[in-house]
C-alpha atoms as a PDB file:
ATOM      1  CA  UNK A   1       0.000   0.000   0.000  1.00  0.00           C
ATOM      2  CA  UNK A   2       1.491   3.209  -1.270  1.00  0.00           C
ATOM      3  CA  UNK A   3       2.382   5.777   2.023  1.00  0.00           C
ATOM      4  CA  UNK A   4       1.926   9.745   2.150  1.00  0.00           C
ATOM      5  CA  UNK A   5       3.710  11.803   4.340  1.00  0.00           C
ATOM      6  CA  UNK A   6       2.117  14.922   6.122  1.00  0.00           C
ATOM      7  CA  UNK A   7       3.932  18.310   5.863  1.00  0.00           C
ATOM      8  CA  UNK A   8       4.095  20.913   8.471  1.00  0.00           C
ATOM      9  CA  UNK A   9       1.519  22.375   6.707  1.00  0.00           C
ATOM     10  CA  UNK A  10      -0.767  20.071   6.205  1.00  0.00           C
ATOM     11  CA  UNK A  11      -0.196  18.840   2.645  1.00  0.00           C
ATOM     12  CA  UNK A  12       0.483  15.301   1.210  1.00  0.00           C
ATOM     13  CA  UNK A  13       1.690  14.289  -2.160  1.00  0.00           C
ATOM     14  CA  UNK A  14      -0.754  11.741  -3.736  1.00  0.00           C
ATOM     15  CA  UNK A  15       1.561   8.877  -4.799  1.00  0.00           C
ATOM     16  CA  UNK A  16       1.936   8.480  -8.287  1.00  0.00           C
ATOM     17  CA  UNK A  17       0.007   5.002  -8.642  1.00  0.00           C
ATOM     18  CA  UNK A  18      -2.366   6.561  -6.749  1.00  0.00           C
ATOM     19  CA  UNK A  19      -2.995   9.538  -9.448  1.00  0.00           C
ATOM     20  CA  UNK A  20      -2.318   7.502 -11.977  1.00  0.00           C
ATOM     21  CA  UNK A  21      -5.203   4.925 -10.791  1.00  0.00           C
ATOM     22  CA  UNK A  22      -7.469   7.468 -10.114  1.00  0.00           C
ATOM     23  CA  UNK A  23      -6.351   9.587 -13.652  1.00  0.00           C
ATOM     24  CA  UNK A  24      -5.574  12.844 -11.435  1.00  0.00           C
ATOM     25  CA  UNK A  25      -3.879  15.668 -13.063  1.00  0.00           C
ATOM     26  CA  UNK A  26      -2.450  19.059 -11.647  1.00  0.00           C
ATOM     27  CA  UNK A  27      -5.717  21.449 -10.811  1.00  0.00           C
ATOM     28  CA  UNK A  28      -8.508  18.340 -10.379  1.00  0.00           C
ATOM     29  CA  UNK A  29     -10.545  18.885  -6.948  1.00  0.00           C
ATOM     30  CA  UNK A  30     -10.529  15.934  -4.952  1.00  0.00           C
ATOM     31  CA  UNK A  31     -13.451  15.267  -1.988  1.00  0.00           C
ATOM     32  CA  UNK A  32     -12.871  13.734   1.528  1.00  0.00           C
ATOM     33  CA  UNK A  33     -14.944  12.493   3.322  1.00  0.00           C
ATOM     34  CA  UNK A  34     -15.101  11.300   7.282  1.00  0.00           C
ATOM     35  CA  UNK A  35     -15.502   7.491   7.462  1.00  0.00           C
ATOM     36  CA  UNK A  36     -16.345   6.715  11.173  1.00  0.00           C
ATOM     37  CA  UNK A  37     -13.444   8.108  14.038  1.00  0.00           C
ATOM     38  CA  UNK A  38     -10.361   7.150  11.904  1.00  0.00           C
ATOM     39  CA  UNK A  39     -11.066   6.817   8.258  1.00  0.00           C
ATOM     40  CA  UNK A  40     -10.979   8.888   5.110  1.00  0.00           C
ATOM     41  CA  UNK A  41     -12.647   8.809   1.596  1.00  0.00           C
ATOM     42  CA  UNK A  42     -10.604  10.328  -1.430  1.00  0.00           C
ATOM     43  CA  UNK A  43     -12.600  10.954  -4.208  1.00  0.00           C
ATOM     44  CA  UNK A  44     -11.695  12.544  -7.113  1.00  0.00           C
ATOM     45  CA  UNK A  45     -14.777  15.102  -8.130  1.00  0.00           C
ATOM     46  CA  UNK A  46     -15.292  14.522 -11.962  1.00  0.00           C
ATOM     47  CA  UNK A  47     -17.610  16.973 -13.311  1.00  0.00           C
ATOM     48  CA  UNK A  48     -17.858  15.411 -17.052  1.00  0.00           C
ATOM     49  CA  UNK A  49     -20.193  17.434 -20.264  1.00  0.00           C
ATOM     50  CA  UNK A  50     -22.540  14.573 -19.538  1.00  0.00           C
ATOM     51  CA  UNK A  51     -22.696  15.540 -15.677  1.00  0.00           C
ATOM     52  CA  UNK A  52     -23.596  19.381 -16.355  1.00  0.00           C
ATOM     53  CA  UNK A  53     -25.634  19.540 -19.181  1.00  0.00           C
ATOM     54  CA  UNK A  54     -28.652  21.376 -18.783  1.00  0.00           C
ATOM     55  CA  UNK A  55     -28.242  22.064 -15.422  1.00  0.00           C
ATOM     56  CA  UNK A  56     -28.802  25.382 -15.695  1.00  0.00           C
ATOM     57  CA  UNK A  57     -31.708  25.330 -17.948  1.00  0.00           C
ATOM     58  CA  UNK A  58     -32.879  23.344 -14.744  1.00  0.00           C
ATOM     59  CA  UNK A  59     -32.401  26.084 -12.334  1.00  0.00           C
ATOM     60  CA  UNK A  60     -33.670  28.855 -14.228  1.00  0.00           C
ATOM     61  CA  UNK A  61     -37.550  28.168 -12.271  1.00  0.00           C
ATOM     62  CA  UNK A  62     -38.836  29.434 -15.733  1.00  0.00           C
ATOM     63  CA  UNK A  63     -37.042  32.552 -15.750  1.00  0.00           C
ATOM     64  CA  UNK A  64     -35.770  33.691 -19.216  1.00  0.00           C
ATOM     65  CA  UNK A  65     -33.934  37.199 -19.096  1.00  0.00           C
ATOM     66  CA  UNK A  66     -31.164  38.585 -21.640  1.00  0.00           C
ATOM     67  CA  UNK A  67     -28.086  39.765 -21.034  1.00  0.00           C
ATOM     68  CA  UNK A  68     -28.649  43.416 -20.818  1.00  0.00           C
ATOM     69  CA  UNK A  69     -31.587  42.470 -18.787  1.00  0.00           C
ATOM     70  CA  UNK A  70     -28.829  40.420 -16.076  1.00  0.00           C
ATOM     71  CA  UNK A  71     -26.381  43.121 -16.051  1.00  0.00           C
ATOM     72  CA  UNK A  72     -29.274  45.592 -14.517  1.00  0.00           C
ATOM     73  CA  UNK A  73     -30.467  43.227 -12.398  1.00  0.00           C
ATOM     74  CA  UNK A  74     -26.576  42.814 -11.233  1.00  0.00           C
ATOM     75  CA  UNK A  75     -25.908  46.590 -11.398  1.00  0.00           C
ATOM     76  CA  UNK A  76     -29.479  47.173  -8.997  1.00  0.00           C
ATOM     77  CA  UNK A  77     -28.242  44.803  -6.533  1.00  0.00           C
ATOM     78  CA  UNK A  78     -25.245  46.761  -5.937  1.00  0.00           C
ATOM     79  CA  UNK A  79     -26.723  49.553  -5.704  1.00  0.00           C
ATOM     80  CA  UNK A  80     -28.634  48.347  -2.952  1.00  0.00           C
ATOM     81  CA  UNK A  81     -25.884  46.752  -1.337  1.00  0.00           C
ATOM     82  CA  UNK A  82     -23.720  49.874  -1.222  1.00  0.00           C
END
């Protein structure tokens, strides 16, 4: 089993089976996640075409606005904010 050491600042370097198994490349996001009291998950996240498509035609809530229509709406809320 391939070993990672911990740095003073808290960073490991994956071992290169490891990334190669797992196809990581320099910039992908990887998630942990807790596993009971002593256990970790490492996934890598894969966001894929197939993953996001349409998923913001799915979150409009039948909203349809253009883009000079956005950068108002954008420019009002800082207005307000400020």
């Amino acid at each position: 089993m391939p070993l990672a050491t911990l740095t003073s600042k808290g960073q490991i370097t994956i071992p290169s089976i490891v990334r190669k198994k797992l196809h990581l490349h320099t910039g992908d996001k990887i998630d942990f996640s807790l596993v009971g009291e002593h256990e970790v998950l490492m996934r890598p996240v894969v966001k894929n075409v197939d993953t996001v498509f349409g998923c913001l035609k799915q979150a409009n809530n039948g909203i349809h606005a253009t883009v000079d229509e956005m950068d108002e709406a954008i420019g009002e809320r800082m207005r307000q904010q400020s």
